[in-house]
Protein backbone atom coordinates (compact mmCIF):
# COMPACT_ATOMS: atom_id res chain seq x y z
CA UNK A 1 -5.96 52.35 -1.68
CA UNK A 2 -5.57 49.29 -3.82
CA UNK A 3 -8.36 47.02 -1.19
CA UNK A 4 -8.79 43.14 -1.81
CA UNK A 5 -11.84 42.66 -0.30
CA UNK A 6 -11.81 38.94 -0.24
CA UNK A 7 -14.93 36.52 -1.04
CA UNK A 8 -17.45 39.70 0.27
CA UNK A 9 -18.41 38.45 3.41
CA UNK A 10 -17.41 40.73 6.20
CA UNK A 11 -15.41 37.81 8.64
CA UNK A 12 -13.28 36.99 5.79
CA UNK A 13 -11.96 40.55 4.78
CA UNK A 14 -8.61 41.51 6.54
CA UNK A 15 -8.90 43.96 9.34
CA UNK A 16 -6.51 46.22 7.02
CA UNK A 17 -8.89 46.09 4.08
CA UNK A 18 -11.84 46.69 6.25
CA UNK A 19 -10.40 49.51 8.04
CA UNK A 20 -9.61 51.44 4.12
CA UNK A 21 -12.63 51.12 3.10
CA UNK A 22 -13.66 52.30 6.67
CA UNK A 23 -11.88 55.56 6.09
CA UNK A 24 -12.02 56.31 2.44
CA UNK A 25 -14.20 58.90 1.00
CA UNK A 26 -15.01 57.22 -1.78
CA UNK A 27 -15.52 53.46 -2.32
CA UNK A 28 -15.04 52.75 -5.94
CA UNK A 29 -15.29 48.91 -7.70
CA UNK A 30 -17.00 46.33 -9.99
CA UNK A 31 -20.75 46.79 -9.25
CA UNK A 32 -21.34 43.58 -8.26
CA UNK A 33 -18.49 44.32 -5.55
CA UNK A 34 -19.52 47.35 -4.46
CA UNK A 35 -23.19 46.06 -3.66
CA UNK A 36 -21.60 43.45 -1.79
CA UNK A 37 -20.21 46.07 0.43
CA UNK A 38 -22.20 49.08 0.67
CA UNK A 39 -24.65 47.40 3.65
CA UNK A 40 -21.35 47.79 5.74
CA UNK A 41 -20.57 51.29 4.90
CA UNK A 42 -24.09 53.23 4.36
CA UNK A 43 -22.59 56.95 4.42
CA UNK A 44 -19.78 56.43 1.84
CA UNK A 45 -20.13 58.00 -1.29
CA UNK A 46 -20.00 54.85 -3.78
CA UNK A 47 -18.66 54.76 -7.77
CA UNK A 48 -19.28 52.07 -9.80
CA UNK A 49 -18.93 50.36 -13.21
CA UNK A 50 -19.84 47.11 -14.77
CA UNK A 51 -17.84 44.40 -15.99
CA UNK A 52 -15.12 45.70 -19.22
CA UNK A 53 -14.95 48.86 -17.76
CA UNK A 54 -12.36 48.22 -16.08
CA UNK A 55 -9.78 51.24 -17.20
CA UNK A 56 -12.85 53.29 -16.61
CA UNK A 57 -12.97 52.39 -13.14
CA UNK A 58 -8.96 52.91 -12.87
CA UNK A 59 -9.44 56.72 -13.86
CA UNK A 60 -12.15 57.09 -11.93
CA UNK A 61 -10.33 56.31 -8.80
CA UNK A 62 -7.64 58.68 -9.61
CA UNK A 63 -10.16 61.39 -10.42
CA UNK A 64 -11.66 61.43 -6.79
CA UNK A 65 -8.27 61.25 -5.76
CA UNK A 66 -7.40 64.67 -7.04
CA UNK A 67 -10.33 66.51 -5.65
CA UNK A 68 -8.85 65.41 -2.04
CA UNK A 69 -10.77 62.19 -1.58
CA UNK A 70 -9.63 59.17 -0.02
CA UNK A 71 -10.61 56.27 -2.48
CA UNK A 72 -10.81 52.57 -1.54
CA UNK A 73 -10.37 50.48 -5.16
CA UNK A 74 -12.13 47.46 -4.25
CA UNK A 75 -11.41 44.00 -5.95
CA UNK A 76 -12.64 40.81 -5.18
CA UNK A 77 -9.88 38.55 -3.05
CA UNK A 78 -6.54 39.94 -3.74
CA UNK A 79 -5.97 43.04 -5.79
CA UNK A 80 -2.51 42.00 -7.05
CA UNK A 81 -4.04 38.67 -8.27
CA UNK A 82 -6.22 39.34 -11.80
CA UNK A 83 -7.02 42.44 -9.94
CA UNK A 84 -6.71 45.66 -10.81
CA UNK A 85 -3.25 46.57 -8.99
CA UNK A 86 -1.24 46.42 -11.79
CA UNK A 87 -3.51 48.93 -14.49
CA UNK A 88 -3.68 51.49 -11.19
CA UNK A 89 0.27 51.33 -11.74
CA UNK A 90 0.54 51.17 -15.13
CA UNK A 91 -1.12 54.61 -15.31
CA UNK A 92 0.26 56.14 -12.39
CA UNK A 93 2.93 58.14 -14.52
CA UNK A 94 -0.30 60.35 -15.41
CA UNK A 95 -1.25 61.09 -11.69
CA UNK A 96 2.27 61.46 -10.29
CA UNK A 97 0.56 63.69 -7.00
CA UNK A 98 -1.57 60.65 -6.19
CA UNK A 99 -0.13 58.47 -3.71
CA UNK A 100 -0.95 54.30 -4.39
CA UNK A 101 -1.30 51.93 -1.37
CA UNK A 102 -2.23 48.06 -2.25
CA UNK A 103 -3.88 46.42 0.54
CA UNK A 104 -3.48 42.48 0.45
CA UNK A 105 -6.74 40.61 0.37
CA UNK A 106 -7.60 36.49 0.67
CA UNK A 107 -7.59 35.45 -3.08
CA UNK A 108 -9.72 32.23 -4.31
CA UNK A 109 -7.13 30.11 -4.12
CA UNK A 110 -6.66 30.91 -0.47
CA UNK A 111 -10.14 30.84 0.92
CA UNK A 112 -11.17 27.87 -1.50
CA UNK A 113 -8.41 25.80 -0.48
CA UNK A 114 -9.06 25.78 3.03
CA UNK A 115 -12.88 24.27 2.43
CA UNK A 116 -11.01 21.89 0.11
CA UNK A 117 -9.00 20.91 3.02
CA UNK A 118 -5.21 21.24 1.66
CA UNK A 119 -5.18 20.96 -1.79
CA UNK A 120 -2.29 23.73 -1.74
CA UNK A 121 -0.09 22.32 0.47
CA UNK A 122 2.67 22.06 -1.62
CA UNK A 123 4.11 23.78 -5.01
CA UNK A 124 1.58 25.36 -6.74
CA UNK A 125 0.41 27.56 -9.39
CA UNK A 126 -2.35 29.28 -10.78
CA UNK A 127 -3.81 29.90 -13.56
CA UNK A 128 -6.96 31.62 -15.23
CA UNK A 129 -8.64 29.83 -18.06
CA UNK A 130 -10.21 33.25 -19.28
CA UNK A 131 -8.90 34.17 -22.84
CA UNK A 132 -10.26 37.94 -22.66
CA UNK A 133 -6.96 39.11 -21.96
CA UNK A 134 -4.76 36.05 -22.79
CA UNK A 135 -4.41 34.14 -25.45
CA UNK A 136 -5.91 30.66 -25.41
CA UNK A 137 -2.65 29.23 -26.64
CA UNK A 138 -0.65 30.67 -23.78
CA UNK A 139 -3.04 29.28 -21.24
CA UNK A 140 -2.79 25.67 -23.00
CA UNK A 141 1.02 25.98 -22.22
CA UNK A 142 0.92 27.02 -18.87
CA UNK A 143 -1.38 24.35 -18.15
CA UNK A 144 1.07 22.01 -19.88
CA UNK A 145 3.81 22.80 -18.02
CA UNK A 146 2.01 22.66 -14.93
CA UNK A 147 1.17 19.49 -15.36
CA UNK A 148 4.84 18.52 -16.95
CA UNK A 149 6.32 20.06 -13.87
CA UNK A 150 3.94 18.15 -10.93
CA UNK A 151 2.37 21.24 -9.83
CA UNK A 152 -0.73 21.38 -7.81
CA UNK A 153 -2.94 24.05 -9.51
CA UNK A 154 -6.07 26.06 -8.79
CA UNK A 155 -7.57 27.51 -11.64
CA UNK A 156 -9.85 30.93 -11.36
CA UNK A 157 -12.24 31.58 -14.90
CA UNK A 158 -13.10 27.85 -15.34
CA UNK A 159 -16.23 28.83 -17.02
CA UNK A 160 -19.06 31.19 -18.51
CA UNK A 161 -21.52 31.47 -20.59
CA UNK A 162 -19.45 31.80 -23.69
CA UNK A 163 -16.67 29.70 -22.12
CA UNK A 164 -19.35 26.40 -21.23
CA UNK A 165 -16.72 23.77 -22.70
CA UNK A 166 -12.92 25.12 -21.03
CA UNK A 167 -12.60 23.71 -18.37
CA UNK A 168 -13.37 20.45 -20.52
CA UNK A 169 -10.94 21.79 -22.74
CA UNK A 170 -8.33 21.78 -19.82
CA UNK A 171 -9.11 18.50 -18.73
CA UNK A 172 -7.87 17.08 -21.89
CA UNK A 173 -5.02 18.96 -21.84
CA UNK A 174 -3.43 18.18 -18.70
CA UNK A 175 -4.65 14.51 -19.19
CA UNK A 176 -2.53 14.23 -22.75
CA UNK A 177 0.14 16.32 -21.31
CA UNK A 178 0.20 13.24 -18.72
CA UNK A 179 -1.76 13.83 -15.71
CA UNK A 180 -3.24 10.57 -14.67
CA UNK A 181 -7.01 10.31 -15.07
CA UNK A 182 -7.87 9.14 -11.13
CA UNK A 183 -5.60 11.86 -10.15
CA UNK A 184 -7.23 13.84 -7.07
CA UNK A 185 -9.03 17.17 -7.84
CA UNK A 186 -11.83 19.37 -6.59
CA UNK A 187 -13.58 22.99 -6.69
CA UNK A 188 -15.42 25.24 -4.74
CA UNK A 189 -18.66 26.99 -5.62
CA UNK A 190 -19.54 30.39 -4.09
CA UNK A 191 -16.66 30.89 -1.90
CA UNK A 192 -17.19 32.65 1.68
CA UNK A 193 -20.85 33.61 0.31
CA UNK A 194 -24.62 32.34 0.65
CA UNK A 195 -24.68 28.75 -0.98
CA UNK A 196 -20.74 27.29 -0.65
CA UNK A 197 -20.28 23.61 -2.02
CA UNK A 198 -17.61 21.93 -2.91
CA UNK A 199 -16.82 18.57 -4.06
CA UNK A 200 -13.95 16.22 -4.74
CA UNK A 201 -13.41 13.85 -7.61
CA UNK A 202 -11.09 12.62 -9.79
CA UNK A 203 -9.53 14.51 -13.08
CA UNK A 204 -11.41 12.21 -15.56
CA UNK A 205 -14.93 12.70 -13.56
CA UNK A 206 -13.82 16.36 -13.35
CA UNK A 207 -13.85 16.46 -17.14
CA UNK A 208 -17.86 16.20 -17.39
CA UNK A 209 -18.74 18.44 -14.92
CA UNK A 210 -20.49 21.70 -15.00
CA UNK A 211 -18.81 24.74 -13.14
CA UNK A 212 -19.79 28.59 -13.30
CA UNK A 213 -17.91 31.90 -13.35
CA UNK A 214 -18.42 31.70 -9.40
CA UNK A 215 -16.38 28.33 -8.92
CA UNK A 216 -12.38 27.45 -8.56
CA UNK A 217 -11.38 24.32 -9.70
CA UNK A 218 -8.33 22.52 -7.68
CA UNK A 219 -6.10 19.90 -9.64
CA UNK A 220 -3.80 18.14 -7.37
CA UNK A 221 -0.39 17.10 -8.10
CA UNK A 222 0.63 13.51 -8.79
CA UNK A 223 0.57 12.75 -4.81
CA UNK A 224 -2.26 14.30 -3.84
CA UNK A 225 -5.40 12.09 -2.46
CA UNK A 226 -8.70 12.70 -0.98
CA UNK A 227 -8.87 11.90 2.81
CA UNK A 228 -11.98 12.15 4.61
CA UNK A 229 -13.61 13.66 1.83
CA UNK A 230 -11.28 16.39 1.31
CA UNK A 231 -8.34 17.05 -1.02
CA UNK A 232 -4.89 16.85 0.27
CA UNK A 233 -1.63 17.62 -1.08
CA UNK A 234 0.54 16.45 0.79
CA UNK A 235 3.83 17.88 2.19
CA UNK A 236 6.11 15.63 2.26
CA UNK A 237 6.34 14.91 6.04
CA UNK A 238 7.56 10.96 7.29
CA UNK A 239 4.89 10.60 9.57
């Protein structure tokens, strides 16, 4: 079982996702992940690897799996989004007696949103501003065409320690692809964990400020304001 696991905190994982791990054998994931968990779940037997080891952790899984064990795959908020649902499948072919179950978790953009407010509320998109896996040119057209097509967008990977300057980097990009500088944005910090803050501000202010790997950024579309101190896309309603 495939398990997004949400932020970590135990009222914001799905009573589905809960209930895998609760009756897996095996709970296998990211460390950082797993030590988020294991208070919850003292006598499973836990596997874990740390970050770029990602394949390794994929095998592993499937390993316990064919000594009889039920294995809970833990990812932070949804598995199918920049989780690690789609490797699991991709090497399936070489397990063919294991069976695969992906069990839906609440995914930044989800559980970030709704301390935002509704910065979703309309068509949106997301996209990751980490180039491990994706070129940096092919995020700087996706954000492009984000932008070119009104979108409202949350953006996971904003920064790191190697990646201090992207989200900069985007700024000016969806600002010369035509996004208006005063248009409404915001981010979350530490999401459903010890320490969540947010704030709202506009796209040019956004520019200049300092985000880590634990925050997601929210741009708003061209109609989108803050009200009452949140961020609000709104729907489209004649009220």
């Amino acid at each position: 079982m495939i398990v997004g696991m949400g932020p970590g905190d135990r009222s914001m994982m799905t009573g589905q996702a809960y209930s895998a791990m609760e009756k897996s054998d095996v709970i296998v994931g990211y460390t950082v992940y797993v030590d988020l968990v294991k208070e919850f779940f003292k006598d499973k037997e836990f596997f874990s690897t740390p970050m770029r080891q990602e394949i390794e952790r994929c095998r592993a899984c499937y390993e316990f799996a064919l000594k009889g064990k039920d294995v809970a795959f833990i990812c932070s908020g949804d598995a199918g989004v920049y989780g690690m649902a789609a490797p699991m499948y991709e090497l399936i072919s070489e397990y063919p007696s294991v069976e695969v179950e992906v069990v839906a978790g609440v995914t930044a953009a989800l559980s970030g949103a709704a301390v935002l407010g509704a910065p979703l509320n309309h068509d949106f998109c997301v996209i990751s501003l980490s180039d491990l896996l994706t070129p940096w040119e092919a995020i700087e057209k996706r954000l492009k065409a984000a932008i070119q097509g009104d979108f409202a967008i949350a953006i996971y990977n904003p920064s790191s320690r190697k990646r201090s300057d992207y989200l900069q980097k985007a700024c000016d990009i969806m600002l010369d692809a035509g996004a208006d500088s005063e248009r409404a944005c915001g981010y979350v910090e530490n999401i459903g964990r010890e320490g969540t803050s947010y704030c709202v501000c506009t796209l040019k202010e956004l520019r200049d400020k300092k985000v880590n790997m634990f925050t997601t950024v929210f741009i708003g579309n061209s109609e989108s304001e803050i009200i009452a101190k949140k961020l609000v896309t709104k729907r489209g309603y004649r009220l």
